[in-house]
PDB file of N, CA and C in Angstrom:
ATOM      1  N   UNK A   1      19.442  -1.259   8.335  1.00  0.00           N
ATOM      2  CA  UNK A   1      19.556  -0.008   7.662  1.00  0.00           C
ATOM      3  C   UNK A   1      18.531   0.140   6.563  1.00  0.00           C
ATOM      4  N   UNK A   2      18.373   1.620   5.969  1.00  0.00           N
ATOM      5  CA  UNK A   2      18.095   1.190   4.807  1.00  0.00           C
ATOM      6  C   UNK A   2      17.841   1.478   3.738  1.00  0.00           C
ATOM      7  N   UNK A   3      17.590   1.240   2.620  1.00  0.00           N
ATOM      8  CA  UNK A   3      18.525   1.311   0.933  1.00  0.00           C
ATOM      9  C   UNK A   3      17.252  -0.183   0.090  1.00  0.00           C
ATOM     10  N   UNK A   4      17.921  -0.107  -0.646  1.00  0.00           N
ATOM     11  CA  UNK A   4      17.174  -0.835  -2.160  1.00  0.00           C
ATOM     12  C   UNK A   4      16.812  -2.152  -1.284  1.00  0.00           C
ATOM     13  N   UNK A   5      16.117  -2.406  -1.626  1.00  0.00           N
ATOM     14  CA  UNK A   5      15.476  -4.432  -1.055  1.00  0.00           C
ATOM     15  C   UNK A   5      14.448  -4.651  -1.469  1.00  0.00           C
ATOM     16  N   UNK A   6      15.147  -5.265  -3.105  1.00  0.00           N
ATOM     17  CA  UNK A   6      14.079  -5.663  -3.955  1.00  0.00           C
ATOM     18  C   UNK A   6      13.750  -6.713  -3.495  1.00  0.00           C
ATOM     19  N   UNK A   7      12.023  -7.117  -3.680  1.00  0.00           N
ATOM     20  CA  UNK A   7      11.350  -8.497  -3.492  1.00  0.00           C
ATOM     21  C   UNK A   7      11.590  -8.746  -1.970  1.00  0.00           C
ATOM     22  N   UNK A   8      11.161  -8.231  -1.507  1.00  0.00           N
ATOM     23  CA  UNK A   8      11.355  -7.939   0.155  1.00  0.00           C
ATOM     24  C   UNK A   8       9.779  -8.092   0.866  1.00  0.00           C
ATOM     25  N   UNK A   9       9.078  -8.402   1.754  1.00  0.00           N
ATOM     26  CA  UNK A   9       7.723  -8.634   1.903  1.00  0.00           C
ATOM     27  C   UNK A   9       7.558  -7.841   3.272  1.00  0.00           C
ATOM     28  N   UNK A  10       6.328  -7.314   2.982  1.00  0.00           N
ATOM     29  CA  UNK A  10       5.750  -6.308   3.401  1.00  0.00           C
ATOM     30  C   UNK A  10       5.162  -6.811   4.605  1.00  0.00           C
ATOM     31  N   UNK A  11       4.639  -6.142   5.828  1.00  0.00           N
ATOM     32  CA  UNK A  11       4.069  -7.022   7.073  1.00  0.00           C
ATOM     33  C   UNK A  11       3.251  -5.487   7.078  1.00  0.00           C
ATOM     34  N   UNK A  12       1.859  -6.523   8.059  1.00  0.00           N
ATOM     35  CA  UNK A  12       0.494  -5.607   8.239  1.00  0.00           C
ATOM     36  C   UNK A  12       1.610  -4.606   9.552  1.00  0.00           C
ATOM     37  N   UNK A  13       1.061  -2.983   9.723  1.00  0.00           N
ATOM     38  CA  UNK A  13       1.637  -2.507  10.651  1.00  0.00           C
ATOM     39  C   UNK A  13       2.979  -1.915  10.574  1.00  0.00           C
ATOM     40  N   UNK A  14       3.701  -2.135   9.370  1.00  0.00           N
ATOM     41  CA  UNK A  14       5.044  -1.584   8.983  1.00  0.00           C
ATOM     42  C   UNK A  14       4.452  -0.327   8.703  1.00  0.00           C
ATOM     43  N   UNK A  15       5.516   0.119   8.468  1.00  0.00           N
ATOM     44  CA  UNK A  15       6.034   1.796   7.717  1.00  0.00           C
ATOM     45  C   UNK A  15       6.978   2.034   7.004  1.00  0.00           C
ATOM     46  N   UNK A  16       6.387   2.297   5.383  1.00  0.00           N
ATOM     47  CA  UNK A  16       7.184   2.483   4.594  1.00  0.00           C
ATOM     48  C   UNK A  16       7.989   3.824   4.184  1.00  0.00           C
ATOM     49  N   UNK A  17       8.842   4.428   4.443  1.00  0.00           N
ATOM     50  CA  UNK A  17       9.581   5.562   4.347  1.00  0.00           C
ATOM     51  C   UNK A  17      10.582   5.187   3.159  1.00  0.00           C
ATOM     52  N   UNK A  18      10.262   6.917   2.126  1.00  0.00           N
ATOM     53  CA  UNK A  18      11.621   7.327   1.147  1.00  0.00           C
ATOM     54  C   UNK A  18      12.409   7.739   1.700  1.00  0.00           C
ATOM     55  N   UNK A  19      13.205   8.472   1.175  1.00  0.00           N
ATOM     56  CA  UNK A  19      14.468   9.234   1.738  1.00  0.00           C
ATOM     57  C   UNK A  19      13.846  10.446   0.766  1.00  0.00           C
ATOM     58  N   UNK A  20      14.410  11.487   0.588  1.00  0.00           N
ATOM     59  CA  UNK A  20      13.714  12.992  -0.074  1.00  0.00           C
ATOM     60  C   UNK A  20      14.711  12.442  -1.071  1.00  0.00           C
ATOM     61  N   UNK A  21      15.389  11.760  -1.864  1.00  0.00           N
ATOM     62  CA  UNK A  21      15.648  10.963  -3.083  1.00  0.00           C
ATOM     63  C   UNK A  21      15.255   9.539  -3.408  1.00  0.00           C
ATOM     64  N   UNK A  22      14.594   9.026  -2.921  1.00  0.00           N
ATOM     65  CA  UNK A  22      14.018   7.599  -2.441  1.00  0.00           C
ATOM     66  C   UNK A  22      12.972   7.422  -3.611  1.00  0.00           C
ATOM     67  N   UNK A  23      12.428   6.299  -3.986  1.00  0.00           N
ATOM     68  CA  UNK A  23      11.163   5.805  -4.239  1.00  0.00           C
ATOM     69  C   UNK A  23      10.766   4.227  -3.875  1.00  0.00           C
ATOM     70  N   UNK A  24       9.706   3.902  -3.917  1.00  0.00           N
ATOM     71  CA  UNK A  24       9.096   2.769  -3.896  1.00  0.00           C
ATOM     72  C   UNK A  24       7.885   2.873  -4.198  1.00  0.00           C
ATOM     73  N   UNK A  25       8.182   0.941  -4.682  1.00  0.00           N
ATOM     74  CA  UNK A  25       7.480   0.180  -5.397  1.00  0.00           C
ATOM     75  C   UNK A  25       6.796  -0.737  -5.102  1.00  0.00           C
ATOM     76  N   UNK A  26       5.886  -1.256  -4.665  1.00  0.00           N
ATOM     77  CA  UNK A  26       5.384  -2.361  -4.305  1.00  0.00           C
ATOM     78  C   UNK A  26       4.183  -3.697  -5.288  1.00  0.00           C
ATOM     79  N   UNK A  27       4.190  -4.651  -4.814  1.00  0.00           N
ATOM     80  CA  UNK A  27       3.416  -5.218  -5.789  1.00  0.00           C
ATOM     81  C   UNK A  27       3.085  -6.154  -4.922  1.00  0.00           C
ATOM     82  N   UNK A  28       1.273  -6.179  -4.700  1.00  0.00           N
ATOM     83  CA  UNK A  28       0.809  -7.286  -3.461  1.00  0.00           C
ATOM     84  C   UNK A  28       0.467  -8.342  -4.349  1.00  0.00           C
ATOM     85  N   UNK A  29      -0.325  -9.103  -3.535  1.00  0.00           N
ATOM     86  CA  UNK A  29      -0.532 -10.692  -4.035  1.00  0.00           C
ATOM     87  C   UNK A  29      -1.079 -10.803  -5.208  1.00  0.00           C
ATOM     88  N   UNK A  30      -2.172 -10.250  -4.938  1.00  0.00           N
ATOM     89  CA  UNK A  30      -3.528  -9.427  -6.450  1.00  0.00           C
ATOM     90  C   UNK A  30      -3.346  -9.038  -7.363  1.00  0.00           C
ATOM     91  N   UNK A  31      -2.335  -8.561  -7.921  1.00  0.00           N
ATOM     92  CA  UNK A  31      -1.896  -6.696  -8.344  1.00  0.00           C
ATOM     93  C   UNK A  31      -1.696  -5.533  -8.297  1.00  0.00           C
ATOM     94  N   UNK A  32      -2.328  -5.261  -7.261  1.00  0.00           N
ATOM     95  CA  UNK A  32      -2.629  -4.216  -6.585  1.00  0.00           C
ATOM     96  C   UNK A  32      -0.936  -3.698  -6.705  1.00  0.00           C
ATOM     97  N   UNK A  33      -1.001  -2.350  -7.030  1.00  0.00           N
ATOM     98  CA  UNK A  33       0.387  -1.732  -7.093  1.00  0.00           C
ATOM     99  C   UNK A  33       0.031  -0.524  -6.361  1.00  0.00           C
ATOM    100  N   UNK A  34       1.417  -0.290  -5.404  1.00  0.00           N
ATOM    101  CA  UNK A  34       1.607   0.884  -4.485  1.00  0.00           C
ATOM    102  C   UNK A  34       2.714   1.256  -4.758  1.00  0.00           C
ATOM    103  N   UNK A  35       2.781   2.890  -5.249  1.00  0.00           N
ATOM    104  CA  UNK A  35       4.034   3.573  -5.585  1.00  0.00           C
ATOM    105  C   UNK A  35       4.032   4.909  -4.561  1.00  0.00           C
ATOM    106  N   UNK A  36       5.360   4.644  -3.928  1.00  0.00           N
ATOM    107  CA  UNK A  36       5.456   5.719  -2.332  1.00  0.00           C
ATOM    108  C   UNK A  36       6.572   6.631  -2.890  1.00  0.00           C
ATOM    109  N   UNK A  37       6.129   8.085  -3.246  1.00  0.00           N
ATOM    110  CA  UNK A  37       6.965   9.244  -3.358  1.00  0.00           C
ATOM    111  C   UNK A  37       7.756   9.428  -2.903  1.00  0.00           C
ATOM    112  N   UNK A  38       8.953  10.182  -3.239  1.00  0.00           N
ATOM    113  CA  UNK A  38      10.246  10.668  -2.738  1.00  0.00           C
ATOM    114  C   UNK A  38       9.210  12.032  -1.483  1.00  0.00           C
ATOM    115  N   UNK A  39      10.310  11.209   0.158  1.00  0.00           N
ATOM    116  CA  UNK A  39      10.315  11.747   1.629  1.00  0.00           C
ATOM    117  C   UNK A  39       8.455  11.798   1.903  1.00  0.00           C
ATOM    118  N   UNK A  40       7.769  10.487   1.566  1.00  0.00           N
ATOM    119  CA  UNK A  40       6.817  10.058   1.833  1.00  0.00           C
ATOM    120  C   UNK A  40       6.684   8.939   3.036  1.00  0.00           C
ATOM    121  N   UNK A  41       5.764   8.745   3.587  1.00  0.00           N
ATOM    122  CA  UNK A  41       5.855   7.576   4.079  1.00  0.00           C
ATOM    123  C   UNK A  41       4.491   6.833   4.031  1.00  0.00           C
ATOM    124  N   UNK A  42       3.704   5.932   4.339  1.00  0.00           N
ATOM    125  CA  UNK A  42       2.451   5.278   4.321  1.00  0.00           C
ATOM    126  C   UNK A  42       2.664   3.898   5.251  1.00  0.00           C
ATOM    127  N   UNK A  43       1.298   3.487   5.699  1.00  0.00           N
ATOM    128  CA  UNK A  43       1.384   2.535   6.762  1.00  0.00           C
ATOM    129  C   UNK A  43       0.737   1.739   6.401  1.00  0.00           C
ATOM    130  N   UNK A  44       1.228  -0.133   6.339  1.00  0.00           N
ATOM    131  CA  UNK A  44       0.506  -1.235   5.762  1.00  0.00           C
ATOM    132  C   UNK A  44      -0.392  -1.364   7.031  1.00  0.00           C
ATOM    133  N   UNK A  45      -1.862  -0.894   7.223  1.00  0.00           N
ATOM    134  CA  UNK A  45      -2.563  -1.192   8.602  1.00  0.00           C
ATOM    135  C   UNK A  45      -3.195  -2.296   8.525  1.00  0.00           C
ATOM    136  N   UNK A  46      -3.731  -2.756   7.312  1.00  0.00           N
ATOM    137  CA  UNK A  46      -4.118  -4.301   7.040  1.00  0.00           C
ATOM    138  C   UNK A  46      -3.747  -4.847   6.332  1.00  0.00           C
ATOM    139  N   UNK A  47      -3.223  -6.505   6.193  1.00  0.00           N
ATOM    140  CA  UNK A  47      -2.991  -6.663   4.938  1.00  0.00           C
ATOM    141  C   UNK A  47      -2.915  -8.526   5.107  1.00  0.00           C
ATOM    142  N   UNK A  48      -4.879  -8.705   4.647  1.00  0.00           N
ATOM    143  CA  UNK A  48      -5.512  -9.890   5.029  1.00  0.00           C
ATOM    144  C   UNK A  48      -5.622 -10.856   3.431  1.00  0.00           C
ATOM    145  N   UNK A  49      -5.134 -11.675   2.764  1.00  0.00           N
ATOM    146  CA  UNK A  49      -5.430 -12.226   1.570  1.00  0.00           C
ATOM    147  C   UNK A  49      -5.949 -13.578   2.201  1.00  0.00           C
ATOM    148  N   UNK A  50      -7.442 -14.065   1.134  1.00  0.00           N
ATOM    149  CA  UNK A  50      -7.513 -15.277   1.127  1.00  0.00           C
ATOM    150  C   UNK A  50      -6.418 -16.067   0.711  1.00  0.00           C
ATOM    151  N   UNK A  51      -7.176 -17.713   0.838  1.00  0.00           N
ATOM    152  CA  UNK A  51      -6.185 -18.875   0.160  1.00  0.00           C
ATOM    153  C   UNK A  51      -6.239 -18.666  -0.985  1.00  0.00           C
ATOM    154  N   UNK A  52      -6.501 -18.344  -2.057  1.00  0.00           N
ATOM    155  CA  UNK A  52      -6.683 -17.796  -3.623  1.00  0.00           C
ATOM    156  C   UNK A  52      -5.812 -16.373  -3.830  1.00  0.00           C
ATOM    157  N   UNK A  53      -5.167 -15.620  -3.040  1.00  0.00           N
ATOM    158  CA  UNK A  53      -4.417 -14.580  -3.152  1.00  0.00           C
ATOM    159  C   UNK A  53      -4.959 -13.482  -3.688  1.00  0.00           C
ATOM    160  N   UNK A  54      -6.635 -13.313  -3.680  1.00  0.00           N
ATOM    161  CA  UNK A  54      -7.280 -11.994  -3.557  1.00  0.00           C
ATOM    162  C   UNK A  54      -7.864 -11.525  -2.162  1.00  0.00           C
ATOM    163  N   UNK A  55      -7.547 -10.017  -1.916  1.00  0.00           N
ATOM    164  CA  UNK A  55      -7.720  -9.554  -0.750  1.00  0.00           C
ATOM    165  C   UNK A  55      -8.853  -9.787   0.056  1.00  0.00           C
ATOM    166  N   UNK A  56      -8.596  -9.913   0.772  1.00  0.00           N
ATOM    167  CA  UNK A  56     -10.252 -10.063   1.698  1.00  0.00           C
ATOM    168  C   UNK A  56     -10.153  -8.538   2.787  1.00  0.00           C
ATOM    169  N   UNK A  57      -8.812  -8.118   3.308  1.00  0.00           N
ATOM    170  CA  UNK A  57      -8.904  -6.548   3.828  1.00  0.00           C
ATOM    171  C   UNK A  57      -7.310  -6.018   3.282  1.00  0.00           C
ATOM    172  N   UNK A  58      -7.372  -4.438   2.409  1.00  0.00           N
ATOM    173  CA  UNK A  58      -5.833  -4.328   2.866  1.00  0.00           C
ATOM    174  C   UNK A  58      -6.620  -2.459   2.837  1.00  0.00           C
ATOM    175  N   UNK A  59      -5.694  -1.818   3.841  1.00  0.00           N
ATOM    176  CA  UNK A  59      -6.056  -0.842   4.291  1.00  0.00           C
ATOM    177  C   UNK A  59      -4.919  -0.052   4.907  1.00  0.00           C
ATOM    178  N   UNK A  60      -4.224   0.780   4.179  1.00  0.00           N
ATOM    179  CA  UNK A  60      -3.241   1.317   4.150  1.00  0.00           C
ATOM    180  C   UNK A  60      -3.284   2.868   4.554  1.00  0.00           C
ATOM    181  N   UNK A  61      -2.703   3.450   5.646  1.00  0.00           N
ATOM    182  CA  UNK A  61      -2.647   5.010   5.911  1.00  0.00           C
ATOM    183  C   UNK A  61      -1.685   5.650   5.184  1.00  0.00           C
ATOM    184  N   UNK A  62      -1.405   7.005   4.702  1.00  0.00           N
ATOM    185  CA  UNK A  62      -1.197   8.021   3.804  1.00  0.00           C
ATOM    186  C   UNK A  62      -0.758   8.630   5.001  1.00  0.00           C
ATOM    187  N   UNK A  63       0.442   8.541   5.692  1.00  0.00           N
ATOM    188  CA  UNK A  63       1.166   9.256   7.168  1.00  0.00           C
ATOM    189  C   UNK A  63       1.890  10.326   6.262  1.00  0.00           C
ATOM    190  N   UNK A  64       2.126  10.849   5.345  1.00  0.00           N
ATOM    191  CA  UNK A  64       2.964  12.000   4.858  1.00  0.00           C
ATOM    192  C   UNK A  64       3.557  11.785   3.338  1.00  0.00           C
ATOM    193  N   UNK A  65       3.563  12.576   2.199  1.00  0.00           N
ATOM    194  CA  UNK A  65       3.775  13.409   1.238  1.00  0.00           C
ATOM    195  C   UNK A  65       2.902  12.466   0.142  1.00  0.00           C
ATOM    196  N   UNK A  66       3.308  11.639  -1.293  1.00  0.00           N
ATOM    197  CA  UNK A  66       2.805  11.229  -2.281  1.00  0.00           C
ATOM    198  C   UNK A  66       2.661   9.918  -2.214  1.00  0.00           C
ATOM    199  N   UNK A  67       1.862   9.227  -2.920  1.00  0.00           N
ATOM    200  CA  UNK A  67       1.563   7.806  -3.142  1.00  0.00           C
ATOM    201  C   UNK A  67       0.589   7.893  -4.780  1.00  0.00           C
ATOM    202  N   UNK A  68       0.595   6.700  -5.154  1.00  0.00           N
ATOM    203  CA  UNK A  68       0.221   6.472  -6.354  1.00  0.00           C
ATOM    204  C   UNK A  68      -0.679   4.985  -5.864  1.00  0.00           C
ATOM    205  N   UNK A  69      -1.983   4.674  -6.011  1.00  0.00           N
ATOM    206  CA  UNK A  69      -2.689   3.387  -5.922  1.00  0.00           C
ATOM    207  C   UNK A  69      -3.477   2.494  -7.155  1.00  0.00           C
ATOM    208  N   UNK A  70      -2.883   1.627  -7.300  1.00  0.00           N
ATOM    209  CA  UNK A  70      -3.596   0.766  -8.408  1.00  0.00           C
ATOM    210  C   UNK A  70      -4.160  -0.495  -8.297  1.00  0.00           C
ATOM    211  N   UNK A  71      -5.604  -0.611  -7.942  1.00  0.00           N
ATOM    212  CA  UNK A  71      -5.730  -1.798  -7.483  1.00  0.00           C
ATOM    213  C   UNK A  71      -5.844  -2.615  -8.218  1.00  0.00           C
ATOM    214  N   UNK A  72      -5.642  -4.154  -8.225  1.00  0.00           N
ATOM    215  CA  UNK A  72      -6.191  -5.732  -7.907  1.00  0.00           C
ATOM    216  C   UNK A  72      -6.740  -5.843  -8.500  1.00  0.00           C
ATOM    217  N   UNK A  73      -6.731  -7.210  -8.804  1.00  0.00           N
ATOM    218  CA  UNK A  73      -8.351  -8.280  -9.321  1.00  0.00           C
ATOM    219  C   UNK A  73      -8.851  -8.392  -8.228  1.00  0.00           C
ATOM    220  N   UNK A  74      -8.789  -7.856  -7.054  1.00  0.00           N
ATOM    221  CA  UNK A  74      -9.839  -8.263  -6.183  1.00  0.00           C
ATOM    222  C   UNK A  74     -11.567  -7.061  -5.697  1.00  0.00           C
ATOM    223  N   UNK A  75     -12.101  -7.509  -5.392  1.00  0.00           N
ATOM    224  CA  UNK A  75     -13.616  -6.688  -4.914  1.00  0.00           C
ATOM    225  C   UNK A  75     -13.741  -5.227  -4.484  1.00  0.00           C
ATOM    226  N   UNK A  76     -13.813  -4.592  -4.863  1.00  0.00           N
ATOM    227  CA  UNK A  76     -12.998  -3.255  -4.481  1.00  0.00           C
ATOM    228  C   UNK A  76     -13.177  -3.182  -3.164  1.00  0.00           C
ATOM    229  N   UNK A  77     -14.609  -3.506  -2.432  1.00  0.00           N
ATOM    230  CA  UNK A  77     -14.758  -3.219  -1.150  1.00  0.00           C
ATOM    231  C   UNK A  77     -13.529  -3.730  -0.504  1.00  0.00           C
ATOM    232  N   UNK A  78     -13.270  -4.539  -0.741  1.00  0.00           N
ATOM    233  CA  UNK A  78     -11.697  -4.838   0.213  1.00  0.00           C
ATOM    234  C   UNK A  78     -10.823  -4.233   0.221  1.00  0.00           C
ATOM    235  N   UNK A  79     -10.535  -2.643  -0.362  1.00  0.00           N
ATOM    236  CA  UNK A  79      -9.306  -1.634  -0.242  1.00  0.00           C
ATOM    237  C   UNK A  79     -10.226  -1.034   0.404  1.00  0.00           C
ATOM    238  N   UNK A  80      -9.055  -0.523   1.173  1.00  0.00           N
ATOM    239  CA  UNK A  80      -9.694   1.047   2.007  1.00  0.00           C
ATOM    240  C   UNK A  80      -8.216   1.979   2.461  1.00  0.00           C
ATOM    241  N   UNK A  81      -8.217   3.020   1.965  1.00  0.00           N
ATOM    242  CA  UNK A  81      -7.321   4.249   2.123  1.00  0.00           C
ATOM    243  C   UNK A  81      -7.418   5.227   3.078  1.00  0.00           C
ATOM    244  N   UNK A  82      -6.686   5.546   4.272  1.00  0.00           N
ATOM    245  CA  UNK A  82      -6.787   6.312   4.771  1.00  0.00           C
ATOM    246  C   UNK A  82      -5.948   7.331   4.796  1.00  0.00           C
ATOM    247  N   UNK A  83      -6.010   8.719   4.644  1.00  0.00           N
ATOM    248  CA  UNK A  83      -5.370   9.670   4.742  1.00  0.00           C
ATOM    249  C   UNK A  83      -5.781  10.969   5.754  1.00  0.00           C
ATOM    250  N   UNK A  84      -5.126  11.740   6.133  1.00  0.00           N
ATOM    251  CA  UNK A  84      -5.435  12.922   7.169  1.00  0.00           C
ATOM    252  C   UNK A  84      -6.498  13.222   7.174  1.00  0.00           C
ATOM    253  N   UNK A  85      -6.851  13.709   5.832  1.00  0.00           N
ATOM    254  CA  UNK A  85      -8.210  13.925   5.567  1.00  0.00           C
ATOM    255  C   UNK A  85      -9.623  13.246   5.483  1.00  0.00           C
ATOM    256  N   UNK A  86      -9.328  12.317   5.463  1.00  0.00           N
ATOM    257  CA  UNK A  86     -10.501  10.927   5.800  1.00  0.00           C
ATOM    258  C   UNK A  86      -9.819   9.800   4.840  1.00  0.00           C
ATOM    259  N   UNK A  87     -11.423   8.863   4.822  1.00  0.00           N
ATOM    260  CA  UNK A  87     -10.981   7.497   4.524  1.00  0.00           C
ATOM    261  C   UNK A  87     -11.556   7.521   2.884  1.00  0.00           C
ATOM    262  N   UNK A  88     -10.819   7.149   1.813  1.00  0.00           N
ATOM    263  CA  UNK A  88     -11.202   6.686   0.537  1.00  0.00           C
ATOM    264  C   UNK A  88     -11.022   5.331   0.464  1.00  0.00           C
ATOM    265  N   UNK A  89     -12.553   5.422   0.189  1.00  0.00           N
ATOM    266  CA  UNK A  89     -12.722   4.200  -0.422  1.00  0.00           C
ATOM    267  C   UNK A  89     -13.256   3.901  -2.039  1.00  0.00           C
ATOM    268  N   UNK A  90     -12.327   2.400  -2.372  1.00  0.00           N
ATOM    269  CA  UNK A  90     -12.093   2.397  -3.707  1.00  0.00           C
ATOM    270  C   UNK A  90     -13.617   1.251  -4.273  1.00  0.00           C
ATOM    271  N   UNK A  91     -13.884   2.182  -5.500  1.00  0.00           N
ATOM    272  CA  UNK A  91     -14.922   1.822  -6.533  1.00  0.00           C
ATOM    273  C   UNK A  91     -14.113   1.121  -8.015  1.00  0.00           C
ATOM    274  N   UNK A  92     -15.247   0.466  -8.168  1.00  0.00           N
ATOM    275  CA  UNK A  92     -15.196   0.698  -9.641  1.00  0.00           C
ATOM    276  C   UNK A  92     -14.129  -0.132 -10.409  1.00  0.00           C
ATOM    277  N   UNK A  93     -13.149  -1.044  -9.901  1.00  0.00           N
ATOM    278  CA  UNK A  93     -12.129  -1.783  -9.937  1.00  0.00           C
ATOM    279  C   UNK A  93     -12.764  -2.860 -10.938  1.00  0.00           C
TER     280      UNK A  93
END
């Protein structure tokens, strides 16, 4: 079912869905913080860390409504965002 499951781990290829009262929170290896809007959903499509626990690929789709992204100590080239509208990619980290 599903409802609250804190500290719960994320797999490459899932799908994260709110409920239209829902939120989530996430927190990867790095820092990298992902916050998924109420009746949103987004898709973990990669999600590659070295032995040191900075990313080497994580690349996440934007399948429907809000998200919030904060990346990592890791290289920026290693995020990549995709949404309907194309692919953002993150600078400047």
């Amino acid at each position: 079912g599903s409802g609250f499951r804190p500290f719960c781990a994320a797999m490459a290829a899932e799908r994260i869905s709110t409920s239209n009262s829902g939120l989530g929170q996430f927190v990867f290896l790095d820092g990298t913080k992902l916050a998924v809007g109420w009746g949103s959903s987004v898709v973990i499509d990669k999600y590659i860390f070295n032995d040191d626990n900075s990313v080497k690929k994580l690349t996440i789709r934007a399948a429907k409504g809000t998200f919030r992204w904060i990346s990592g100590s890791s290289p920026s080239s290693a995020y990549q965002i995709v949404t309907p509208a194309g692919t953002i990619g993150v600078r400047g980290t």
